[in-house]
Protein backbone atom coordinates (compact mmCIF):
# COMPACT_ATOMS: atom_id res chain seq x y z
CA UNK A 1 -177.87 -62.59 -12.44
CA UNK A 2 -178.71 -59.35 -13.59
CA UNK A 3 -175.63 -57.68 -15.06
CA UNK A 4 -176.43 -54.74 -12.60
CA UNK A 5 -176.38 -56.26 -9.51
CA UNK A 6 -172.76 -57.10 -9.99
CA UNK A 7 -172.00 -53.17 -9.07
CA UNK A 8 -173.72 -53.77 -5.58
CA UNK A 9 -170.59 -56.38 -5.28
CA UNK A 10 -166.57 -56.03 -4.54
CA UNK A 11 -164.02 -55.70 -7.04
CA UNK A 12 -162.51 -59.27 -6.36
CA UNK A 13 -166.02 -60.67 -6.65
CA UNK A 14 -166.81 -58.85 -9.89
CA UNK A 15 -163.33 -60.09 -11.34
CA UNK A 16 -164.46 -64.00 -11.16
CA UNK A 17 -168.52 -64.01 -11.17
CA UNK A 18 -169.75 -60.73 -13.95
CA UNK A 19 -170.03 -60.73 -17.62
CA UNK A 20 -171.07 -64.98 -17.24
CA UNK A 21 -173.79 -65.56 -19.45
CA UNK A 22 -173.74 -69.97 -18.68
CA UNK A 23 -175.22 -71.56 -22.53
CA UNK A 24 -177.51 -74.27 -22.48
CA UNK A 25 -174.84 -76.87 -21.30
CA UNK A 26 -174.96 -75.03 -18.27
CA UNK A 27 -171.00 -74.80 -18.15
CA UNK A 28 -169.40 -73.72 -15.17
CA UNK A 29 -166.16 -72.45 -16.04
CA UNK A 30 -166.61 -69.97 -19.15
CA UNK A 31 -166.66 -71.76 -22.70
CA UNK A 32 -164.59 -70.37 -25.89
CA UNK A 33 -167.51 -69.54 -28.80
CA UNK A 34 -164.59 -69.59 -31.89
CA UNK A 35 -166.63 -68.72 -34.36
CA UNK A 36 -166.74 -66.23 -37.05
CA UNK A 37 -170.35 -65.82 -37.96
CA UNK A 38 -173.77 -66.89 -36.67
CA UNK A 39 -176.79 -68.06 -37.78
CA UNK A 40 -180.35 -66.30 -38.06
CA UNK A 41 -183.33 -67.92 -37.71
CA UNK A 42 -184.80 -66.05 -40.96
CA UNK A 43 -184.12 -63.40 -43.01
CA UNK A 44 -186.07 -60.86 -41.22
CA UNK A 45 -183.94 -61.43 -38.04
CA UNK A 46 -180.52 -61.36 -40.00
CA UNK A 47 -181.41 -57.65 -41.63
CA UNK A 48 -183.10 -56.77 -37.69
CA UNK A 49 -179.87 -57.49 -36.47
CA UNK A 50 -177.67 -55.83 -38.90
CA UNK A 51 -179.62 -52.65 -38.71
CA UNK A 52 -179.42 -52.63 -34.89
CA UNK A 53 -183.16 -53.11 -33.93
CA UNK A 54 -182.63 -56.49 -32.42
CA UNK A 55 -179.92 -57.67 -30.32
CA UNK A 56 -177.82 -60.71 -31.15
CA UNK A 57 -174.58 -61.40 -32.28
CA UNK A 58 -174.05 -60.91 -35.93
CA UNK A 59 -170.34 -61.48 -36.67
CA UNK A 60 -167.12 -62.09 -34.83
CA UNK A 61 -165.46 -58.75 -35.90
CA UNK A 62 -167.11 -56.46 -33.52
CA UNK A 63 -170.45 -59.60 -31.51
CA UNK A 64 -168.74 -62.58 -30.08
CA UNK A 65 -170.24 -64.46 -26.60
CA UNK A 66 -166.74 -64.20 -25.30
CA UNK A 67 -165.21 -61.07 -25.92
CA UNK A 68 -168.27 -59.22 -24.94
CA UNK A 69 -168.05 -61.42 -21.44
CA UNK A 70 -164.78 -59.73 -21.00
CA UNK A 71 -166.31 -56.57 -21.83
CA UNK A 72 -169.11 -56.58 -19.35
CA UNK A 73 -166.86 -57.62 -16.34
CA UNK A 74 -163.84 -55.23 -17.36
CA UNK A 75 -166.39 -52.14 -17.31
CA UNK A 76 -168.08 -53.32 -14.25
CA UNK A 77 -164.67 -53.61 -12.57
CA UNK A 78 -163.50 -49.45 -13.59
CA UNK A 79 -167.12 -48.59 -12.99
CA UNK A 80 -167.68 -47.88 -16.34
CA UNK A 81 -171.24 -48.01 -18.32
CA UNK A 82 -169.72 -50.15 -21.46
CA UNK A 83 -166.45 -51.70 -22.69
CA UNK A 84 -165.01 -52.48 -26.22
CA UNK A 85 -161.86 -54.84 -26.28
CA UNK A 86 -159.41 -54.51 -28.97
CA UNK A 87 -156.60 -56.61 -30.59
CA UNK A 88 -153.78 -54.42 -28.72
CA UNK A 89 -153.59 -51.58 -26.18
CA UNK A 90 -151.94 -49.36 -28.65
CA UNK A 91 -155.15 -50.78 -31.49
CA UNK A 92 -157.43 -49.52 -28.21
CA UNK A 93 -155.76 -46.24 -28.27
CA UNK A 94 -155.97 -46.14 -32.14
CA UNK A 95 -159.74 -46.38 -32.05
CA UNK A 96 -160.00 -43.81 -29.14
CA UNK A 97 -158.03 -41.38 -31.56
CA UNK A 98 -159.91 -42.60 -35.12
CA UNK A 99 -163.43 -42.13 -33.62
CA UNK A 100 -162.99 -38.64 -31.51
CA UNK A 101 -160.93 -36.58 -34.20
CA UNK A 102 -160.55 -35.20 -37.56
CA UNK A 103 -158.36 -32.98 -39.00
CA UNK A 104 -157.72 -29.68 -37.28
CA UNK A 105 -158.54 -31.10 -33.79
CA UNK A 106 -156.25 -30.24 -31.57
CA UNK A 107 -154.67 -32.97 -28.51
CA UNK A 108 -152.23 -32.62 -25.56
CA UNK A 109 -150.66 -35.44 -24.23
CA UNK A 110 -148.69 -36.28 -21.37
CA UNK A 111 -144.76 -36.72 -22.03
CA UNK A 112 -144.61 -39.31 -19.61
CA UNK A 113 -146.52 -41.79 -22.16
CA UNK A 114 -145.10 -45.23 -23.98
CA UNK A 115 -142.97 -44.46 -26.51
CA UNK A 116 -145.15 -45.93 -29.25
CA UNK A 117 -147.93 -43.53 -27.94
CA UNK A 118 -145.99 -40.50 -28.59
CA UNK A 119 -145.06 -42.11 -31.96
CA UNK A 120 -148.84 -42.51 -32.71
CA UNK A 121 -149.85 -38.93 -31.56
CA UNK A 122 -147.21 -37.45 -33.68
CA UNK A 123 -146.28 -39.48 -36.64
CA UNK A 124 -149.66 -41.06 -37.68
CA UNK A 125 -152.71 -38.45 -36.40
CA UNK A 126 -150.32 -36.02 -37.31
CA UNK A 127 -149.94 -36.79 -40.59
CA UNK A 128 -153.76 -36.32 -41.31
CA UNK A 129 -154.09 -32.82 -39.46
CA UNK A 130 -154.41 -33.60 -36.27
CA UNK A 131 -151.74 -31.66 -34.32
CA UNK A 132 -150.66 -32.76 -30.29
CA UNK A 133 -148.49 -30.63 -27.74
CA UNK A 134 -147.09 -32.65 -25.16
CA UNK A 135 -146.81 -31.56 -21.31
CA UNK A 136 -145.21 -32.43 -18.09
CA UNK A 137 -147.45 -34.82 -16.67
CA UNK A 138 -147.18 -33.24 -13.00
CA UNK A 139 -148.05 -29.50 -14.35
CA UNK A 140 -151.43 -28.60 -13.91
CA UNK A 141 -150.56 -24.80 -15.38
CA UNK A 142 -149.22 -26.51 -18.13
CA UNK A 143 -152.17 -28.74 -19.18
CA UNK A 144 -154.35 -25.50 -18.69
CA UNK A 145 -151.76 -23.40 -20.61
CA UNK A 146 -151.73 -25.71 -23.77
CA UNK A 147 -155.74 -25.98 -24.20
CA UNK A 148 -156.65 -24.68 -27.33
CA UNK A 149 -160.44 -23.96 -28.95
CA UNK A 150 -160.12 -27.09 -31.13
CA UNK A 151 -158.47 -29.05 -28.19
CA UNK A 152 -160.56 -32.28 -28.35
CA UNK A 153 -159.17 -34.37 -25.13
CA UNK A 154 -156.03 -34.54 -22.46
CA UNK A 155 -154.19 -38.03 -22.90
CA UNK A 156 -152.60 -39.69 -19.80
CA UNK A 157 -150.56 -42.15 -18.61
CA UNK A 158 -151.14 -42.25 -14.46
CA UNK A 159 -148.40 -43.40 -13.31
CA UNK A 160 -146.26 -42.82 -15.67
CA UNK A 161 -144.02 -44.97 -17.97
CA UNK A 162 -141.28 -45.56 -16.97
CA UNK A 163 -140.46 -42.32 -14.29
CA UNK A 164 -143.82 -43.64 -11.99
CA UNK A 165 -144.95 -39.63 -12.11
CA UNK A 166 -148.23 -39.43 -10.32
CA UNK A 167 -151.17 -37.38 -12.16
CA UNK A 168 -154.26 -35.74 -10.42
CA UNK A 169 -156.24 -37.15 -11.89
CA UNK A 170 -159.77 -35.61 -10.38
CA UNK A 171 -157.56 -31.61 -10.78
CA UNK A 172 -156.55 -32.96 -14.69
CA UNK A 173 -160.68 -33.74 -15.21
CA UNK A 174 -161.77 -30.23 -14.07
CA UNK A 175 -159.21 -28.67 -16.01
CA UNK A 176 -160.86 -30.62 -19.05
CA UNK A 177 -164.04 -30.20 -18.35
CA UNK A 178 -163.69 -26.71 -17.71
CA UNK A 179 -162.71 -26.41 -21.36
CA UNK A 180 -165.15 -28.54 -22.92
CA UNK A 181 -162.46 -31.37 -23.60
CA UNK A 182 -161.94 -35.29 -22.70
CA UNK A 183 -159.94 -36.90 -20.03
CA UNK A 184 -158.50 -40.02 -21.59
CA UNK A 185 -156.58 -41.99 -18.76
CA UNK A 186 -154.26 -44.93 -19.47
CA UNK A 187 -154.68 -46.99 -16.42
CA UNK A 188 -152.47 -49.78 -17.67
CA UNK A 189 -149.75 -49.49 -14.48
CA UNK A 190 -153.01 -49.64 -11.77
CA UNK A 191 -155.70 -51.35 -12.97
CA UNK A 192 -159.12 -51.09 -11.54
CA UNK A 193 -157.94 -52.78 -8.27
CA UNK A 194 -155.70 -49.62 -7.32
CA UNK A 195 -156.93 -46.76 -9.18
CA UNK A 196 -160.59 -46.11 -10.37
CA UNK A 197 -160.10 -42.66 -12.95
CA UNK A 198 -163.66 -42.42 -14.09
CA UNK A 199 -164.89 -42.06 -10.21
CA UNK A 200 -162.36 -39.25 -10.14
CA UNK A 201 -163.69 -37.44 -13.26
CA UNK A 202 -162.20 -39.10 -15.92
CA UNK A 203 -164.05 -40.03 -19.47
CA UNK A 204 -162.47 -42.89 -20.54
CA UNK A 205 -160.47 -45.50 -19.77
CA UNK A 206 -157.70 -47.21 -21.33
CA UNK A 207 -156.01 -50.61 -21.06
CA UNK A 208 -153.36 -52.87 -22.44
CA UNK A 209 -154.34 -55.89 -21.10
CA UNK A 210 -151.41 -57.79 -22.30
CA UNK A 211 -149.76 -56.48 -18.99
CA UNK A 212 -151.49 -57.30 -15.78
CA UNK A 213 -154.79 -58.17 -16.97
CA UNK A 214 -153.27 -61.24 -18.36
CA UNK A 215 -150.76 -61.26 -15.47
CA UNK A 216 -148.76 -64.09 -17.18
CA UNK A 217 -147.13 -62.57 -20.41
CA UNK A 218 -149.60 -64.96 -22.90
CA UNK A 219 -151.65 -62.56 -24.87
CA UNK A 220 -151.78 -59.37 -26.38
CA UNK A 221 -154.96 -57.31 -25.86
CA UNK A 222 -156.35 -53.75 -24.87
CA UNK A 223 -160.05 -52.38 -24.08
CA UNK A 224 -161.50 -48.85 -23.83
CA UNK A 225 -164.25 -47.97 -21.05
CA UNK A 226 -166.51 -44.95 -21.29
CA UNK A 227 -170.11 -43.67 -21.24
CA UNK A 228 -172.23 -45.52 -23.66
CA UNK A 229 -172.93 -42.58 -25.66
CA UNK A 230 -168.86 -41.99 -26.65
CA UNK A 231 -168.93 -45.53 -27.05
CA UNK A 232 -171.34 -46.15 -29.03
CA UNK A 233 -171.29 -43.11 -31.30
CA UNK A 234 -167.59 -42.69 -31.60
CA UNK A 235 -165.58 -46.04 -30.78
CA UNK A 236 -167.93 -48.94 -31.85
CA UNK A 237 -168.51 -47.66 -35.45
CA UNK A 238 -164.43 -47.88 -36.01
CA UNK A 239 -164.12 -51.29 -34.32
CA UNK A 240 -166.80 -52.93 -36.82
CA UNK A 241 -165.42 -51.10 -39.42
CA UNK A 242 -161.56 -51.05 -38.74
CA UNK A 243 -161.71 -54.84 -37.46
CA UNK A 244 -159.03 -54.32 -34.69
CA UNK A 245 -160.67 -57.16 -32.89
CA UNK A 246 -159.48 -59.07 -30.04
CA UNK A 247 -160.06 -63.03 -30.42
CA UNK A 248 -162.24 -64.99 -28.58
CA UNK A 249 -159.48 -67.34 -27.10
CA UNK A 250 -157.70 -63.86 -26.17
CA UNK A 251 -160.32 -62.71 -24.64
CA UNK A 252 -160.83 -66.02 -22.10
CA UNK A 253 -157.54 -65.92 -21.52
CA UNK A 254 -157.96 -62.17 -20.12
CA UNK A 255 -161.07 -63.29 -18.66
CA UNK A 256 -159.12 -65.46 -16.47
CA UNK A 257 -156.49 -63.32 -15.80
CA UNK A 258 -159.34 -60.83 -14.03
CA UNK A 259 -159.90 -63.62 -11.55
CA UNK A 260 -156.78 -63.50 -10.26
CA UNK A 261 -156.06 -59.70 -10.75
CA UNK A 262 -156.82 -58.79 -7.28
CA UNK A 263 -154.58 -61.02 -5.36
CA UNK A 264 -151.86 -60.43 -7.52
CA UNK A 265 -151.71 -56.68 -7.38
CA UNK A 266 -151.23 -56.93 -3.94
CA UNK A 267 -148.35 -59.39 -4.23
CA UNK A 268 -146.49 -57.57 -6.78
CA UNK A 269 -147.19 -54.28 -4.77
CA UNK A 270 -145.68 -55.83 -1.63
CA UNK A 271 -142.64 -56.69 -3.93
CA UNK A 272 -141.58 -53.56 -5.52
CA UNK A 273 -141.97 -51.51 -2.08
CA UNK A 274 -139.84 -53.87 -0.56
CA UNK A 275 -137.53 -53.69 -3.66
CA UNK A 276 -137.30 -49.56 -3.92
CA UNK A 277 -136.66 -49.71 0.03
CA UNK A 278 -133.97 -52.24 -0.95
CA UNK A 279 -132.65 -50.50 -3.87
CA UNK A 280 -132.14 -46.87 -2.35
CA UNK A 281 -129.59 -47.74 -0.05
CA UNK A 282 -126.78 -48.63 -3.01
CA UNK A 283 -124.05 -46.28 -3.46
CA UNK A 284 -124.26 -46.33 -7.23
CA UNK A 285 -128.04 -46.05 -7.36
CA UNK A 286 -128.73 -42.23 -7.88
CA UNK A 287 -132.80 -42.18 -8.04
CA UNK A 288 -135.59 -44.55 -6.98
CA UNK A 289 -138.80 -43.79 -8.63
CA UNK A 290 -141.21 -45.26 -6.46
CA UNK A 291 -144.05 -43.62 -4.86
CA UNK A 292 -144.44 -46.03 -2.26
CA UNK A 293 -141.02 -43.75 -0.78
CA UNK A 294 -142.04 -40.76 1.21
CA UNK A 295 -138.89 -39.26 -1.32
CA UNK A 296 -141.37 -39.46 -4.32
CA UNK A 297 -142.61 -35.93 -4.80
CA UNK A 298 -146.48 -37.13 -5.55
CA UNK A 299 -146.18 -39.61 -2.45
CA UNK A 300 -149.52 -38.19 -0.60
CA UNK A 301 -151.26 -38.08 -4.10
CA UNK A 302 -150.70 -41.70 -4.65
CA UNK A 303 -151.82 -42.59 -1.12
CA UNK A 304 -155.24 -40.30 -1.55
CA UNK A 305 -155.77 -41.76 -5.40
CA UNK A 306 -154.58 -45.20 -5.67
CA UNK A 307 -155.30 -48.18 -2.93
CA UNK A 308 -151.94 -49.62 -3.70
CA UNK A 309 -148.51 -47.60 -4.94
CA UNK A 310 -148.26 -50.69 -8.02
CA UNK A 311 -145.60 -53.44 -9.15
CA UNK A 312 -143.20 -50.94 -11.29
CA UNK A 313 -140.45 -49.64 -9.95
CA UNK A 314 -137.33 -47.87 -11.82
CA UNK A 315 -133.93 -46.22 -11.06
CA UNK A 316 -131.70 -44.51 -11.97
CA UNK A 317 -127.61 -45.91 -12.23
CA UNK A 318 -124.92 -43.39 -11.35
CA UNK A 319 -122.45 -44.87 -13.71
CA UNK A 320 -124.94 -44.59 -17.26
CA UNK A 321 -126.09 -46.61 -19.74
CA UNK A 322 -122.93 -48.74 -19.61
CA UNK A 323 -123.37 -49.55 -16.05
CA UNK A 324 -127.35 -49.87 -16.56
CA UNK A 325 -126.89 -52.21 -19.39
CA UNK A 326 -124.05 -54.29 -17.15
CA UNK A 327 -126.38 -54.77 -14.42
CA UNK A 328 -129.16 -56.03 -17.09
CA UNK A 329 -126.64 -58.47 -18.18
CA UNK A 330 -125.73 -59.76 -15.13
CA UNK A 331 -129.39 -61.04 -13.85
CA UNK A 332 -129.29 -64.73 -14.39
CA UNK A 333 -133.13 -65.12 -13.19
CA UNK A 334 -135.18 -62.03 -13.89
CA UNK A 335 -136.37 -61.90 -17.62
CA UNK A 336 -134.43 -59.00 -20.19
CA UNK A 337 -138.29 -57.92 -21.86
CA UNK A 338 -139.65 -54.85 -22.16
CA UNK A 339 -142.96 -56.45 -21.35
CA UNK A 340 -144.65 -55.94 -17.79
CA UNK A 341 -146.73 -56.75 -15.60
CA UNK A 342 -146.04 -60.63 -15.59
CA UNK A 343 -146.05 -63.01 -12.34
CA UNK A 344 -142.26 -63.28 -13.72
CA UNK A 345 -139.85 -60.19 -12.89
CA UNK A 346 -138.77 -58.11 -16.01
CA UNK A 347 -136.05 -55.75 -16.29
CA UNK A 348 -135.54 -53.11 -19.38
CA UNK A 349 -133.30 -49.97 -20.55
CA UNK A 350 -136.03 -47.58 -21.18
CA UNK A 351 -133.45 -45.23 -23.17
CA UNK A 352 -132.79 -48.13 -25.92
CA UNK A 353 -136.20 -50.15 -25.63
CA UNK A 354 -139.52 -49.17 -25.10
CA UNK A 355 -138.85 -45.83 -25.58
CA UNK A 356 -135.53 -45.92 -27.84
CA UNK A 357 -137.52 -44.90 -31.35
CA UNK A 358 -137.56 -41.32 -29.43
CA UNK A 359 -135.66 -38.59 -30.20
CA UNK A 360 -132.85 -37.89 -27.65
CA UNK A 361 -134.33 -34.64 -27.58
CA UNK A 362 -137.85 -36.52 -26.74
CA UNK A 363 -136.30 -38.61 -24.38
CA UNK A 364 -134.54 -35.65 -22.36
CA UNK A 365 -137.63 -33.69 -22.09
CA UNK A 366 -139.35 -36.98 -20.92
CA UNK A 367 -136.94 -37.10 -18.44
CA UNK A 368 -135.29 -40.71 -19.75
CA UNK A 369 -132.00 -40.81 -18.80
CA UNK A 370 -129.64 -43.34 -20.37
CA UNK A 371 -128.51 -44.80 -16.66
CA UNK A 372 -132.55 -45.46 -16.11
CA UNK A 373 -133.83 -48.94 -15.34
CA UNK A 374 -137.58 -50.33 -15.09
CA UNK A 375 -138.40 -53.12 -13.22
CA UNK A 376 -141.79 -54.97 -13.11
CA UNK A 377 -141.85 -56.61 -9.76
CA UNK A 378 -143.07 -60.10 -10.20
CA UNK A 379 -144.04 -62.42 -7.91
CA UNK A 380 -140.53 -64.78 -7.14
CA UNK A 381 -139.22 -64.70 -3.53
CA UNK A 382 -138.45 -61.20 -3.20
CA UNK A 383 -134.94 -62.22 -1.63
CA UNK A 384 -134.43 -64.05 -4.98
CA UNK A 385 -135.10 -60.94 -6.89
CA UNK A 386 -132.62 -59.29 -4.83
CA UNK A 387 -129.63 -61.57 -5.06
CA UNK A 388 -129.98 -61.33 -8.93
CA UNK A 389 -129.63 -57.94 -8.84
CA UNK A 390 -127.05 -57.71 -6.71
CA UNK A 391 -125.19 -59.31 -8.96
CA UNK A 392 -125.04 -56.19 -10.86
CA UNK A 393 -125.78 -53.63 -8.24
């Protein structure tokens, strides 16, 4: 089928049927091409193909049969014109950042973004001139306030990791736009089934698909979606130079994971609702960040921009990081990673993990608190998930 029809069909039918290109074996389920190199038929069609005026795979860096399968049904699903997958979220945020700016440019960034982000921003672009101002993710003023005339794009996390902070997403876009600047949404915590950014304005999309995309904690993996003219004048001439490639076997393994993406966003919404309901009735719980709860201050923005309120859910522990880290210890069931987004429920310390190379500073104006907890919601018996924390709780 013609890779445009697929947008004339739904999400969960995109997620198993687009990007299939069947070989001459006429394979049903999609096949594995680990290879590192193909063959031309001459020489004219090997220099055709490296110059770009004929179409055909050329070498496994940046053309292989599976990865770009991936590709096409990832960009279909976000509604995107094109897709590039790369080796890691963070290598997908790399690219984003090597092909868009040089020195001088100026970024703002959310502070409600993975630690490692912040790192990136600051540490590594900054070190070659590119400077970044970070914002509260929630303050549309502030995003405004912080544009500058070399301000190349707005970076966001939406919602949030690990506070769940809810973004406008289509009132962040104008702001942009207004200014002549990107909107760069991480849509890592959603996905495509709940949230769709570049229908509400955004530019481009970002993903670390070793979280739900996967769905089963196998493979690490990330992708950026945009217009075809960012993509291909900014982001593809880094990934077949800068080789941050995702492998073919990663990339079936992702390709997979889509199938099943819709039914289990539902499942692992269902469970962390029923979990911050659960978890906001315990004396020596302080916070639930949720925004499922009518208490979480972007409640009616999550309902308007997401079909779902997602699988995360943290709070905060009256009694600090001691009491936080003696509830972590006392799960017997639900896995101590910082990874998420796995059928399997995961539990972290923010503070001390994913976001423990930051500053206390960082962290404070991030709003991390040492008594925080995250919880991915997997998809156990909810009741089970309950009785192991209550073993701490």
């Amino acid at each position: 089928m013609n890779e445009n029809n697929w947008k004339n069909y739904g999400l969960e039918t995109q997620a198993i049927r687009a990007g299939q290109k069947r070989s001459h074996e006429d394979e049903h389920s999609l096949p594995i091409f680990t290879t590192s190199s193909y063959v031309f038929k001459n020489a004219e069609e090997a220099a055709l193909r490296f110059t770009g005026q004929k179409s055909g795979n050329i070498y496994s860096r940046f053309t292989n049969p599976t990865v770009n399968a991936f590709q096409e049904r990832l960009a279909i699903m976000e509604g995107g014109e094109r897709c590039l997958a790369f080796s890691s979220g963070m290598a997908a945020i790399m690219a984003v950042g090597m092909g868009l700016l040089k020195a001088g440019d100026h970024v703002v960034c959310s502070r409600g973004v993975f630690g490692n982000t912040v790192l990136l921003f600051q540490n590594y672009f900054g070190k070659f001139g590119v400077e970044t101002e970070f914002v509260d993710l929630i303050d549309a003023a502030a995003w405004e306030a912080a544009i500058k005339p070399n301000t190349r794009f707005l970076f966001l996390e939406t919602p949030s990791n690990p506070l769940i902070e809810i973004a406008d997403i289509e009132l962040l876009a104008t702001i942009a736009h207004k200014h002549s600047c990107l909107l760069i949404v991480d849509n890592c915590f959603c996905t495509p089934v709940l949230q769709k950014p570049l229908a509400l304005g955004a530019d481009i999309v970002i993903h670390s698909a070793t979280k739900y995309i996967d769905g089963q904690g196998r493979c690490v993996g990330g992708a950026v979606i945009a217009g075809n003219d960012i993509i291909e004048k900014s982001i593809y001439p880094y990934l077949r130079t800068g080789g941050a490639t995702m492998s073919p076997f990663n990339a079936w393994v992702f390709l997979s994971g889509l199938e099943t993406l819709a039914v289990r966003m539902k499942a692992h919404c269902d469970n962390a609702f029923e979990l911050a309901k659960w978890l906001a009735q315990f004396p020596s719980v302080a916070k639930v960040h949720y925004p499922g709860l009518l208490s979480h201050p972007q409640h009616e923005l999550a309902k308007r921009q997401q079909s779902g309120f997602g699988g995360i859910v943290s709070f905060e522990l009256k009694g600090g990081k001691e009491q936080a880290w003696a509830l972590i210890d006392a799960t017997e069931m639900i896995s101590i990673t910082a990874n998420l987004g796995d059928v399997k429920t995961t539990i972290t310390h923010p503070a001390s993990t994913t976001h423990g190379r930051l500053t206390p500073e960082v962290r404070a104006l991030a709003g991390i608190k040492d008594g925080l907890v995250r919880i991915s919601a997997g998809l156990e018996n909810i009741n089970d998930i309950k009785e192991d924390l209550a073993r701490g709780l």
